[in-house]
Protein backbone atom coordinates (compact mmCIF):
# COMPACT_ATOMS: atom_id res chain seq x y z
CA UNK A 1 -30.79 -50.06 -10.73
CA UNK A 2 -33.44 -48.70 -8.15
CA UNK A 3 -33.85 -45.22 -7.54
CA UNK A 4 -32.46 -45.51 -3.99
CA UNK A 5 -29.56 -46.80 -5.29
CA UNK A 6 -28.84 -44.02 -7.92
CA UNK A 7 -29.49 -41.41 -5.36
CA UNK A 8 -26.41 -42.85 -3.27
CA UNK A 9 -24.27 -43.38 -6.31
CA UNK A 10 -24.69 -39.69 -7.24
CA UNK A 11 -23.93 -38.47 -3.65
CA UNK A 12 -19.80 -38.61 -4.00
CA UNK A 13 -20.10 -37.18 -7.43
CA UNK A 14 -22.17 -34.00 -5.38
CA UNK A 15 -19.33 -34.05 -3.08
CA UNK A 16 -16.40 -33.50 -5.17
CA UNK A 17 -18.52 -30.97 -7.75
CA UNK A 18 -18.88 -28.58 -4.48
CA UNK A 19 -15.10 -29.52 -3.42
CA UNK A 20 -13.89 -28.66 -6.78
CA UNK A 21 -16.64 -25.47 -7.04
CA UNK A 22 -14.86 -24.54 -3.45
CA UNK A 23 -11.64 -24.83 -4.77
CA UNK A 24 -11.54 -22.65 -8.18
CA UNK A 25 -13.45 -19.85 -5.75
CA UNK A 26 -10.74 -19.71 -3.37
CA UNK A 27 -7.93 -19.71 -6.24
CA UNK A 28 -9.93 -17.01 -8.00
CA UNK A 29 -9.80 -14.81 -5.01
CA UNK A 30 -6.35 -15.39 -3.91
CA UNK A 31 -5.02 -14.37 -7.14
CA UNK A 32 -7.63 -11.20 -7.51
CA UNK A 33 -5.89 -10.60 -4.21
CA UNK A 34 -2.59 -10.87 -5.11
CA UNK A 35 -2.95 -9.09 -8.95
CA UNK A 36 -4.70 -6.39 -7.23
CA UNK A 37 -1.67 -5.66 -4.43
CA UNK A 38 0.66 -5.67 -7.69
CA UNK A 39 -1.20 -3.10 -9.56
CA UNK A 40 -2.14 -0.71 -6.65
CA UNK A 41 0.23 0.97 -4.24
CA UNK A 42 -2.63 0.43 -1.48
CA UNK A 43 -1.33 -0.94 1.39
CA UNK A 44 1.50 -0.84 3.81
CA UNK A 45 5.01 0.25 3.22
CA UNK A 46 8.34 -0.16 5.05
CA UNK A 47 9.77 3.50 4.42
CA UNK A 48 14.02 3.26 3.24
CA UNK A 49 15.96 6.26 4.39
CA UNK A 50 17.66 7.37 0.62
CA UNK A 51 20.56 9.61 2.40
CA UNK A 52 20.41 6.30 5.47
CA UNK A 53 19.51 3.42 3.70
CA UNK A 54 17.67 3.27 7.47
CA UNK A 55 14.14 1.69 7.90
CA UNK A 56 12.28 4.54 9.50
CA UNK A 57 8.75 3.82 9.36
CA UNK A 58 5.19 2.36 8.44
CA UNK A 59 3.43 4.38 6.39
CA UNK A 60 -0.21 3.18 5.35
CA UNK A 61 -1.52 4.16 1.58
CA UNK A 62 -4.99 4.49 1.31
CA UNK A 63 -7.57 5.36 -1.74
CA UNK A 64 -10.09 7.90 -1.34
CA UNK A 65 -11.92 9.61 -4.31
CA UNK A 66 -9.82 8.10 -6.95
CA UNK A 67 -7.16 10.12 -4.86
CA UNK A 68 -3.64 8.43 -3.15
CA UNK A 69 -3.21 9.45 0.74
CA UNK A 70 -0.31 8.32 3.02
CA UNK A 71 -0.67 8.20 6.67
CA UNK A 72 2.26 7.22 9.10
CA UNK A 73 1.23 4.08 11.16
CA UNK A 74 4.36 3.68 13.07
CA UNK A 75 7.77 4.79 13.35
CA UNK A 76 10.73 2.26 13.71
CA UNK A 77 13.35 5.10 15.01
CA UNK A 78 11.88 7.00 17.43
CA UNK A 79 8.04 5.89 18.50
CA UNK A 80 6.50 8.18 19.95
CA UNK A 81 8.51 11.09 17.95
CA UNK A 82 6.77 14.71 17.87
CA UNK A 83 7.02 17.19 14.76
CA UNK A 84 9.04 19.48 16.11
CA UNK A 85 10.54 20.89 12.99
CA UNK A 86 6.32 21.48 11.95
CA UNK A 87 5.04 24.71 12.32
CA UNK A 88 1.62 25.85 12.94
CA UNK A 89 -0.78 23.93 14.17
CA UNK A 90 1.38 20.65 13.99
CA UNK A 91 3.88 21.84 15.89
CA UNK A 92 4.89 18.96 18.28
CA UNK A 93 2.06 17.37 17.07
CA UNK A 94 2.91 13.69 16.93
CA UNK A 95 4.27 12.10 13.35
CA UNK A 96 2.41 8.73 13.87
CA UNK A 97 -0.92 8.52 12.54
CA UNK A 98 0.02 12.02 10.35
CA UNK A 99 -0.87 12.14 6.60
CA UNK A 100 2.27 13.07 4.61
CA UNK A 101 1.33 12.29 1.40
CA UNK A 102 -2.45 13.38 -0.62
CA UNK A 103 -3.75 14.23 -3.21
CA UNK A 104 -1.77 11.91 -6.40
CA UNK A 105 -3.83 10.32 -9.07
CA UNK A 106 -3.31 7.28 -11.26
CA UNK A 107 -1.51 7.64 -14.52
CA UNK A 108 -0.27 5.43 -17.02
CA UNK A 109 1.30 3.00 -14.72
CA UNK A 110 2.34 6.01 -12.35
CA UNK A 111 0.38 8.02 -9.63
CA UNK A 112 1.01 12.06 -9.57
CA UNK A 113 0.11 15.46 -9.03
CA UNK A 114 0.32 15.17 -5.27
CA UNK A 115 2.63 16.43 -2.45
CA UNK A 116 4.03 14.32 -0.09
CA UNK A 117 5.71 15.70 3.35
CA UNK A 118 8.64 15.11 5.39
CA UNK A 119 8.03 15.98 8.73
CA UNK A 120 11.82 16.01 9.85
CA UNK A 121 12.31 19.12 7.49
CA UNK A 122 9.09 20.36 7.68
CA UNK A 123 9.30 20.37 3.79
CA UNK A 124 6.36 19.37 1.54
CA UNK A 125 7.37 18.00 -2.19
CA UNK A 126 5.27 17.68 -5.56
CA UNK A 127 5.18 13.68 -5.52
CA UNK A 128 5.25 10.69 -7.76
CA UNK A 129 5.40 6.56 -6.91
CA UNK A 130 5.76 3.71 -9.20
CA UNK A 131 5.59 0.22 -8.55
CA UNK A 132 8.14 -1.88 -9.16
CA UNK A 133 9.73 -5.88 -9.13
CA UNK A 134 5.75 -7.30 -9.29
CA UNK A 135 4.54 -4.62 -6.61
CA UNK A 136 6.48 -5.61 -3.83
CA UNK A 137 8.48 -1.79 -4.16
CA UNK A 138 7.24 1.00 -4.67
CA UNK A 139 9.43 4.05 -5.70
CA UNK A 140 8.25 7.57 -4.02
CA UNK A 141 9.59 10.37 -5.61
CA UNK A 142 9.55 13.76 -3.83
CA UNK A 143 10.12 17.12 -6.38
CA UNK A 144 11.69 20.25 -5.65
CA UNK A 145 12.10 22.49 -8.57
CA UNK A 146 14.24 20.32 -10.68
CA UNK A 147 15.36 18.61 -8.22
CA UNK A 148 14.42 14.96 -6.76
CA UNK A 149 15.26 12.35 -4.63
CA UNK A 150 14.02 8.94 -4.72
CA UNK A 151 13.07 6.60 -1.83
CA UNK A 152 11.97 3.01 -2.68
CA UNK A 153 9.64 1.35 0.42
CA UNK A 154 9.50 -2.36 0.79
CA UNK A 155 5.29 -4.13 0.56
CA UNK A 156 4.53 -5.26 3.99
């Protein structure tokens, strides 16, 4: 066999090592992508009415400091809608792009110690969430004394 010849014969070989080298990469992301969207409640959530069982909103979770924020992105209701039950400086301030939830930190499975807000009752909550069913739920629980109510919000 020439050299020439050996050069050529090892060129499809090249081509399917980089193929297959392309391939585990992009499966190796995906599922870093995926594992990581079921183990953190970062993201956006489809907000369930629990008194309703009415979608109301988008609210956006976000991670800053080790810390758990949630900031509406849209509401499904009323767009547009101003805080008019807020008082103080948010008075009729509007509810989209407002951050009703801050300040909860991961642990065991769980994220607490945070407050999360509900603008229609101008009430502010100690806070938990949970995910649940592989991370496509999460379960927002809002404190009041010994009281709670839980809401669970669908993964968008």
């Amino acid at each position: 066999m020439h050299l020439k010849s050996a050069r050529t014969s090892l060129r499809p070989v090249k081509f399917v090592f980089a193929a297959l080298l392309a391939a585990v990469m992009s499966a190796s992301a995906t599922a870093y992508a995926f594992f990581s969207a079921s183990d953190s409640p970062v993201g956006s959530w489809k907000t369930i009415d629990d008194e309703t069982g009415e979608t109301k909103s988008i609210v956006k979770i976000y991670e800053v400091d080790g810390k758990i924020y949630g900031r509406v992105d849209r509401l499904l209701l009323k767009p547009g809608a101003l805080c008019e039950a807020c008082e103080g400086e948010d008075h009729n301030k509007p509810i989209e792009g407002m951050v009703v939830m801050w300040g909860l930190s991961a642990d065991d499975g769980e994220w607490s110690g945070g407050k999360i807000f509900d603008p229609q009752k101008n009430k502010t909550y100690r806070c938990k969430i949970w995910l649940e069913d592989g991370g496509r739920k999460l379960k927002v629980r809002g404190y009041l004394g010994p009281f709670f109510r839980t809401q669970t919000w669908i993964r968008q």
